[in-house]
N, C-alpha and C. Protein backbone atom coordinates (compact mmCIF):
# COMPACT_ATOMS: atom_id res chain seq x y z
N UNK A 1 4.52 137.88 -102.53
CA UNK A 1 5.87 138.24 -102.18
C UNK A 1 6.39 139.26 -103.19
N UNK A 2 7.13 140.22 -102.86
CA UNK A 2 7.44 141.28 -103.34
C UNK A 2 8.94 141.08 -103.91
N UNK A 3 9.00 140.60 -105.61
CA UNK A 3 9.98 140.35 -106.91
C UNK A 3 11.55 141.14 -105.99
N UNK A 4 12.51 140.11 -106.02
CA UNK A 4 13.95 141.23 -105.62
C UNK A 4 14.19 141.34 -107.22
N UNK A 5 14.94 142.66 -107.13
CA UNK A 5 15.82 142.87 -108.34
C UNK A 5 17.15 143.05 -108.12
N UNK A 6 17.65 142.62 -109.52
CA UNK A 6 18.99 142.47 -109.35
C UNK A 6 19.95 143.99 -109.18
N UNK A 7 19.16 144.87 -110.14
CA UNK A 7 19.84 146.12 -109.96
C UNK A 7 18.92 147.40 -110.02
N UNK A 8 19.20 148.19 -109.86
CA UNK A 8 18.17 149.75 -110.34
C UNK A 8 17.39 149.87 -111.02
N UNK A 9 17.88 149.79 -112.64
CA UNK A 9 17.61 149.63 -113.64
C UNK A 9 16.55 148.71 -113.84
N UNK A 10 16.51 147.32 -113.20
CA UNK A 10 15.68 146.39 -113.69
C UNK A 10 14.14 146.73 -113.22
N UNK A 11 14.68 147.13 -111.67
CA UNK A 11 13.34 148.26 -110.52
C UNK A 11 12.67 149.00 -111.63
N UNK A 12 13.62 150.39 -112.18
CA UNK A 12 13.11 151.19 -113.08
C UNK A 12 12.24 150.56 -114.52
N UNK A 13 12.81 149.83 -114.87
CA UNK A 13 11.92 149.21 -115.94
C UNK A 13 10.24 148.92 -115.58
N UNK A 14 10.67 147.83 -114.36
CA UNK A 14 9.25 147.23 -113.78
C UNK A 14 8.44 148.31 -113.32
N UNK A 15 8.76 149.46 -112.77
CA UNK A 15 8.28 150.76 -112.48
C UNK A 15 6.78 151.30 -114.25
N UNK A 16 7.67 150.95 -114.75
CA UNK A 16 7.19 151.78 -116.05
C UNK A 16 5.65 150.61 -116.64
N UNK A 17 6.44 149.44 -116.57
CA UNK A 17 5.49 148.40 -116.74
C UNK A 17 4.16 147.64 -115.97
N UNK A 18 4.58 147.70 -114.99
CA UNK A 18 3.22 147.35 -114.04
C UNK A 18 2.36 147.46 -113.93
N UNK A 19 2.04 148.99 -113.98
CA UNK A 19 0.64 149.69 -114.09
C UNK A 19 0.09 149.37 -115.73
N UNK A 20 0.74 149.40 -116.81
CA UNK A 20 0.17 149.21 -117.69
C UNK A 20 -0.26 147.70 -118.00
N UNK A 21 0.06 146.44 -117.59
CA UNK A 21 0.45 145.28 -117.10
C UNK A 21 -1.03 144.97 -116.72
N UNK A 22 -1.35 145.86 -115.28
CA UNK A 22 -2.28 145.71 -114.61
C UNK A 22 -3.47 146.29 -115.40
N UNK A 23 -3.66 146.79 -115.99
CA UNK A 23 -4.87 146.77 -116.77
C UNK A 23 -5.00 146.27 -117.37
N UNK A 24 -3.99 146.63 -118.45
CA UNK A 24 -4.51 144.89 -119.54
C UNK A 24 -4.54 143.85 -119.18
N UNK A 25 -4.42 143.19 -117.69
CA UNK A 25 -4.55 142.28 -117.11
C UNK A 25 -6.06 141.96 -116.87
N UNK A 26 -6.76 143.29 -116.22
CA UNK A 26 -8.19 143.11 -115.41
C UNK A 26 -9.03 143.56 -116.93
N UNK A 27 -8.47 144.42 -117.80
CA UNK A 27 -9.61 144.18 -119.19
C UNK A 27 -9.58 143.06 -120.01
N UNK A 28 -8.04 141.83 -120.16
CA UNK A 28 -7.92 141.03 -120.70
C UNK A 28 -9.37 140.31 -119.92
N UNK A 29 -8.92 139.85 -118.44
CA UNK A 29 -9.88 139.11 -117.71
C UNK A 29 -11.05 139.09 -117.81
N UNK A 30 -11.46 140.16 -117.91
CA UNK A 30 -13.09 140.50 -117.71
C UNK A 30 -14.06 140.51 -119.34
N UNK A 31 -12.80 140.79 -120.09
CA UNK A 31 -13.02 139.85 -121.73
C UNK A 31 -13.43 138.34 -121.71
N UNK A 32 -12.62 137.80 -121.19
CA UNK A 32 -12.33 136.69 -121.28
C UNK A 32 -13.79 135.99 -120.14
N UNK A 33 -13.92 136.53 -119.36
CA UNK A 33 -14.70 136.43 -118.40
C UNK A 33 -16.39 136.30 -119.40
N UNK A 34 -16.53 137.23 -120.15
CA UNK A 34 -17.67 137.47 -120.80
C UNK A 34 -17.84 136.13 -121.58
N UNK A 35 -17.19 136.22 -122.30
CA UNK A 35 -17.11 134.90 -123.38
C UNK A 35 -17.46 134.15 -122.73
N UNK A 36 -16.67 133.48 -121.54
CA UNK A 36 -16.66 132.03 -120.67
C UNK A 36 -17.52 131.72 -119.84
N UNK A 37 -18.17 132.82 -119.59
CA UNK A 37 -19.45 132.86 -118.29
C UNK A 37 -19.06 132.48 -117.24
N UNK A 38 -17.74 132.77 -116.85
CA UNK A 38 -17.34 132.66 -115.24
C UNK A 38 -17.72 133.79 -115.01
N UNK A 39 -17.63 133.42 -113.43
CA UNK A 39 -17.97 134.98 -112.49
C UNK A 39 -17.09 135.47 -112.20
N UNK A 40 -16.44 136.81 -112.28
CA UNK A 40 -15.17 137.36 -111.76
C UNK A 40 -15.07 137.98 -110.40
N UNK A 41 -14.32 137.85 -109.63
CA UNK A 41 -14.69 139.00 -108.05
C UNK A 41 -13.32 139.03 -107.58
N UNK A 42 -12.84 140.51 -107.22
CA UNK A 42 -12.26 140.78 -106.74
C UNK A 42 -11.99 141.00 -105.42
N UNK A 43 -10.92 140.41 -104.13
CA UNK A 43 -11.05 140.81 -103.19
C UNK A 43 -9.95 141.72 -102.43
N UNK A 44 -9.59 142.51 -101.99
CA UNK A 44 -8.50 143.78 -102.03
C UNK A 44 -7.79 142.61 -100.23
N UNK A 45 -6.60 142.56 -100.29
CA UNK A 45 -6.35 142.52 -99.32
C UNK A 45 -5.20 143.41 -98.79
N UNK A 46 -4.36 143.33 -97.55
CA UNK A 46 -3.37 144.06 -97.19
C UNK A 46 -2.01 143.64 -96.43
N UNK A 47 -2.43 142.20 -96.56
CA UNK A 47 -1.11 141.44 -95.81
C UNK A 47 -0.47 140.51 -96.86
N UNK A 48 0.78 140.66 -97.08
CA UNK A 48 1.78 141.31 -96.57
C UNK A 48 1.90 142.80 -97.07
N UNK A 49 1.22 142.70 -98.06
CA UNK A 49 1.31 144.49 -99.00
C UNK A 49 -0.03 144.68 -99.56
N UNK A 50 -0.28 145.57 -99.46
CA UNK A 50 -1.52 146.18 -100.73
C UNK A 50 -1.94 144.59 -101.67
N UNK A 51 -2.99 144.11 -102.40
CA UNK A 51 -2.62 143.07 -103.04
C UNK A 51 -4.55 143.06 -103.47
N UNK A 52 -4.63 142.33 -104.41
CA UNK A 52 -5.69 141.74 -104.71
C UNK A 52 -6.03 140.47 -105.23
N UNK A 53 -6.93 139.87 -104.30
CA UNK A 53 -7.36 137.83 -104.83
C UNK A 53 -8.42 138.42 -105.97
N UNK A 54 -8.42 137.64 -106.97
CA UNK A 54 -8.88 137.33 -108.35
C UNK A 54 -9.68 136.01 -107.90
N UNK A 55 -10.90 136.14 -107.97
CA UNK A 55 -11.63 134.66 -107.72
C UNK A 55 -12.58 134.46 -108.93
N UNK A 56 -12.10 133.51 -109.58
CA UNK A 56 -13.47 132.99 -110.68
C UNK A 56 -13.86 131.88 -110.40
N UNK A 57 -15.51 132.03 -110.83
CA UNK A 57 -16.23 130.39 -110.46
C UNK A 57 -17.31 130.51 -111.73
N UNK A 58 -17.53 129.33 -111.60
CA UNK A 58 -18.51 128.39 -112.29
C UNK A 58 -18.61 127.65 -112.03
N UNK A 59 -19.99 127.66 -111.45
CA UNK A 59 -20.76 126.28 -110.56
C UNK A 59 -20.50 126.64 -109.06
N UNK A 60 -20.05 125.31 -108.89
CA UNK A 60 -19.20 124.58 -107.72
C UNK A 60 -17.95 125.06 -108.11
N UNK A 61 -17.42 125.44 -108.92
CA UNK A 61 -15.86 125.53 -109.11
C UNK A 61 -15.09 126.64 -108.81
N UNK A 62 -14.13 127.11 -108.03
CA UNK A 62 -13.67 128.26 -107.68
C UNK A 62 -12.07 128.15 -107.87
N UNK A 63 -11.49 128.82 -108.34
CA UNK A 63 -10.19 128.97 -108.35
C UNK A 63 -9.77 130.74 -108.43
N UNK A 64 -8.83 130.11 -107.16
CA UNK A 64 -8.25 132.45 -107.19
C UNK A 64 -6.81 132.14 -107.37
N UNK A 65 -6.23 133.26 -107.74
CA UNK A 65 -4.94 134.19 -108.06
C UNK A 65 -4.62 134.81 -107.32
N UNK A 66 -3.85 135.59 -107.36
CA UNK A 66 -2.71 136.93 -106.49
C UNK A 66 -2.74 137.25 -108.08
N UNK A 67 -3.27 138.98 -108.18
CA UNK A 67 -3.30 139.72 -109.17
C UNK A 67 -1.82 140.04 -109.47
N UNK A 68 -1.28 140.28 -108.33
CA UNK A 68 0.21 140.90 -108.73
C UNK A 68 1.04 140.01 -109.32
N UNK A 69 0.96 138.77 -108.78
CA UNK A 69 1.81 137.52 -109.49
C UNK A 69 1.22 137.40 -110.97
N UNK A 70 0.44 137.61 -111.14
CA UNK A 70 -0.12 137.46 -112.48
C UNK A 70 0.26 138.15 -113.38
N UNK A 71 0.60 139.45 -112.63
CA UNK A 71 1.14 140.56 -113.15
C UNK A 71 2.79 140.34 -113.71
N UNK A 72 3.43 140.22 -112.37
CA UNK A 72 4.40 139.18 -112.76
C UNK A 72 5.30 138.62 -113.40
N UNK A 73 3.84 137.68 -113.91
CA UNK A 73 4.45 136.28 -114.78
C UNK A 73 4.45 137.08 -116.62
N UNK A 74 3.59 138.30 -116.49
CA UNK A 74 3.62 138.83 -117.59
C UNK A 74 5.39 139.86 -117.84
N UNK A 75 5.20 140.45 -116.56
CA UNK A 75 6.38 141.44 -116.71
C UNK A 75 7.77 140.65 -116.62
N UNK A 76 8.10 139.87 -116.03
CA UNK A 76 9.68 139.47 -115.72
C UNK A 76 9.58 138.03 -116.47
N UNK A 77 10.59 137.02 -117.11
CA UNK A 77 10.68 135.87 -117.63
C UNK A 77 10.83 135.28 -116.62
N UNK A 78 10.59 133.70 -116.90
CA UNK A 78 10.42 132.64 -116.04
C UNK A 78 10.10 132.98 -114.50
N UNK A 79 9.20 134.22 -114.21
CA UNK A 79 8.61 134.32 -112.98
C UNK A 79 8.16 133.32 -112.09
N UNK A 80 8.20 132.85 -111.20
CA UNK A 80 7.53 131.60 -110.29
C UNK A 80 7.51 132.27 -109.00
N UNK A 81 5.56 132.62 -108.53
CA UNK A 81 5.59 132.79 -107.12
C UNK A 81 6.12 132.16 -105.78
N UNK A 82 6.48 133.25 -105.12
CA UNK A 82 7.59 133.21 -103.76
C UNK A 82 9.15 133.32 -104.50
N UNK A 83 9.75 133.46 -105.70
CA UNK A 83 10.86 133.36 -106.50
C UNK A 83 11.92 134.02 -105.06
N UNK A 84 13.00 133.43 -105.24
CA UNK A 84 14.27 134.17 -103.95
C UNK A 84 14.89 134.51 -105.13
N UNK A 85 15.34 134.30 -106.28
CA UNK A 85 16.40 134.59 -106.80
C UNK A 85 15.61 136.34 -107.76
N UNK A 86 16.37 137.37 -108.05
CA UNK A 86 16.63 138.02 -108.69
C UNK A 86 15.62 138.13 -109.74
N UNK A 87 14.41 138.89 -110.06
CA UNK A 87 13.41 138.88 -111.58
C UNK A 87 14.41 139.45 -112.39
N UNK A 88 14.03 139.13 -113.54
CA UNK A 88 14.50 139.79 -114.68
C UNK A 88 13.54 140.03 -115.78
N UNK A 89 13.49 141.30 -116.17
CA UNK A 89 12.51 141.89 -116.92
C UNK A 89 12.09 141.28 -118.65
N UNK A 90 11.29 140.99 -118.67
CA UNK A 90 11.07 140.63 -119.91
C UNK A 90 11.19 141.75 -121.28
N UNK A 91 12.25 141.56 -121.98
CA UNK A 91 12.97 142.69 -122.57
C UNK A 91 12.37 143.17 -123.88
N UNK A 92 11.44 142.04 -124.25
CA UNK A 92 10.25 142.34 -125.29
C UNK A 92 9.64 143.16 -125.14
N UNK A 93 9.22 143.13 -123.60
CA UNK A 93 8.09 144.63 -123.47
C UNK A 93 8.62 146.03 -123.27
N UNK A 94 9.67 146.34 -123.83
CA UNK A 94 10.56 147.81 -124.07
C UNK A 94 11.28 147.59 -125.31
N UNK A 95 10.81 148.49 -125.80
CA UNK A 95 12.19 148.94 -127.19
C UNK A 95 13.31 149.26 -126.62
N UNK A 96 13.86 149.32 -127.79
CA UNK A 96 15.17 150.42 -128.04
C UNK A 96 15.50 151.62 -127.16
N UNK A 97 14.13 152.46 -127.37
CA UNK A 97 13.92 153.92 -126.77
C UNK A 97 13.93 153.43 -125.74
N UNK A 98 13.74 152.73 -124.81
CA UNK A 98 12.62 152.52 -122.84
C UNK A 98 11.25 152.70 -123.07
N UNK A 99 10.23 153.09 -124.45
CA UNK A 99 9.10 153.10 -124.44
C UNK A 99 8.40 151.63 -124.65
N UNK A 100 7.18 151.63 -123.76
CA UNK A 100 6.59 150.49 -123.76
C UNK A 100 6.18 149.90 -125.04
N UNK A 101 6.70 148.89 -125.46
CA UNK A 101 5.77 147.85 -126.61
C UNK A 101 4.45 147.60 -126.32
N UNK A 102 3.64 148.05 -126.80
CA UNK A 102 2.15 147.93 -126.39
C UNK A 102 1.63 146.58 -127.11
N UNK A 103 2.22 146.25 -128.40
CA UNK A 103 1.65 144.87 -129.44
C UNK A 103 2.02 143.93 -127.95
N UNK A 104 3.59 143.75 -127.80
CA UNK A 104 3.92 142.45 -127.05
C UNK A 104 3.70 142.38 -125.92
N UNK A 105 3.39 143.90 -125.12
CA UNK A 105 2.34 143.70 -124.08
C UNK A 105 1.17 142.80 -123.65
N UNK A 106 -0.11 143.28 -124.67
CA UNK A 106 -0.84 142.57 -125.22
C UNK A 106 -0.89 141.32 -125.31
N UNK A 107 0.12 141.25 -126.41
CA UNK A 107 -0.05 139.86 -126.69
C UNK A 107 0.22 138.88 -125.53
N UNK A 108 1.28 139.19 -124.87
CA UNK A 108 1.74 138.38 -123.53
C UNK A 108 0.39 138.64 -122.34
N UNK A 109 0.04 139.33 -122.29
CA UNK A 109 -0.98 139.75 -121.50
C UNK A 109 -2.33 138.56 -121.46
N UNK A 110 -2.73 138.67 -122.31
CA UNK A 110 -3.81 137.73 -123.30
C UNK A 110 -3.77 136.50 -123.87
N UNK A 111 -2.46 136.44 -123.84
CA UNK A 111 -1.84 134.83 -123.76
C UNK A 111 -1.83 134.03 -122.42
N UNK A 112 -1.43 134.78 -121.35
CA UNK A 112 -1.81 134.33 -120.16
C UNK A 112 -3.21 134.24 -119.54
N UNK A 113 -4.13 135.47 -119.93
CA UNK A 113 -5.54 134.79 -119.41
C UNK A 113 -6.11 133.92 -120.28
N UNK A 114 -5.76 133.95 -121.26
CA UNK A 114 -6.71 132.54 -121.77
C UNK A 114 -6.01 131.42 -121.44
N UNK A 115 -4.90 131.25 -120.89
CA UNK A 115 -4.22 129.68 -120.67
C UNK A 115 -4.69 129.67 -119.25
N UNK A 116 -4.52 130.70 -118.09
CA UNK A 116 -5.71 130.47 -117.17
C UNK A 116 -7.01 130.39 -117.46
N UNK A 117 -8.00 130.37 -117.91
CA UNK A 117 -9.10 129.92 -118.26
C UNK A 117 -9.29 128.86 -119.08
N UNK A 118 -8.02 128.66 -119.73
CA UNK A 118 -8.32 126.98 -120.52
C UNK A 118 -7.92 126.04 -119.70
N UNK A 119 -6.81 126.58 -118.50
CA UNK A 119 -6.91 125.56 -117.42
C UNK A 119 -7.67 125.25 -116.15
N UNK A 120 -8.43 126.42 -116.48
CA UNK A 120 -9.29 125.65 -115.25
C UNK A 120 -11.07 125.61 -116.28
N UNK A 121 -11.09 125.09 -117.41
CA UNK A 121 -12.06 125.07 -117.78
C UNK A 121 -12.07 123.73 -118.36
């Protein structure tokens, strides 16, 4: 489901963040992936929007994602997929200037795939 925002501004922010979001998302993963010896696979879908399932396994064990929610839970605070109410941008990941914080990027980035992989491991 596609985040409402509350105003322009908050759009414009998430604009700036996403794409960078999304990589350190799929290089965090595929880090993390190495270490853990899960299998990673991506599957592209198109309903309701553009989107991609994240499937990792080991063994018998399979658990997938929605890449974008993942994305998300990194960019806006207290994100929860299908959310009705309003995202709001997580204000750590912009300075002062509007330029991206790349440390708290990161760090938030990488904090989330390893708590997915410590929970399903």
């Amino acid at each position: 489901m596609k985040p409402k925002f509350k105003n322009i501004l908050e759009y414009e922010k998430a604009q700036i963040l996403l794409q960078p979001i999304y990589i350190r998302l799929v290089d965090n993963i595929r880090k993390e992936s190495e270490l853990s010896k899960w299998e990673v696979d991506y599957k592209e879908i198109s309903e309701p929007f553009p989107d991609y399932i994240i499937s990792l396994k080991k063994g018998d064990y399979l658990i997938q994602n929605n890449l974008w929610d993942l994305c998300f839970q990194i960019c806006f605070t207290s994100y929860q997929q299908g959310q009705i109410n309003p995202v709001e941008i997580d204000q750590k990941l912009i300075d002062d200037q509007g330029e991206l914080n790349w440390e708290e990027l990161e760090n938030k980035t990488n904090q989330l795939v390893k708590n997915l992989f410590i929970s399903i491991d």
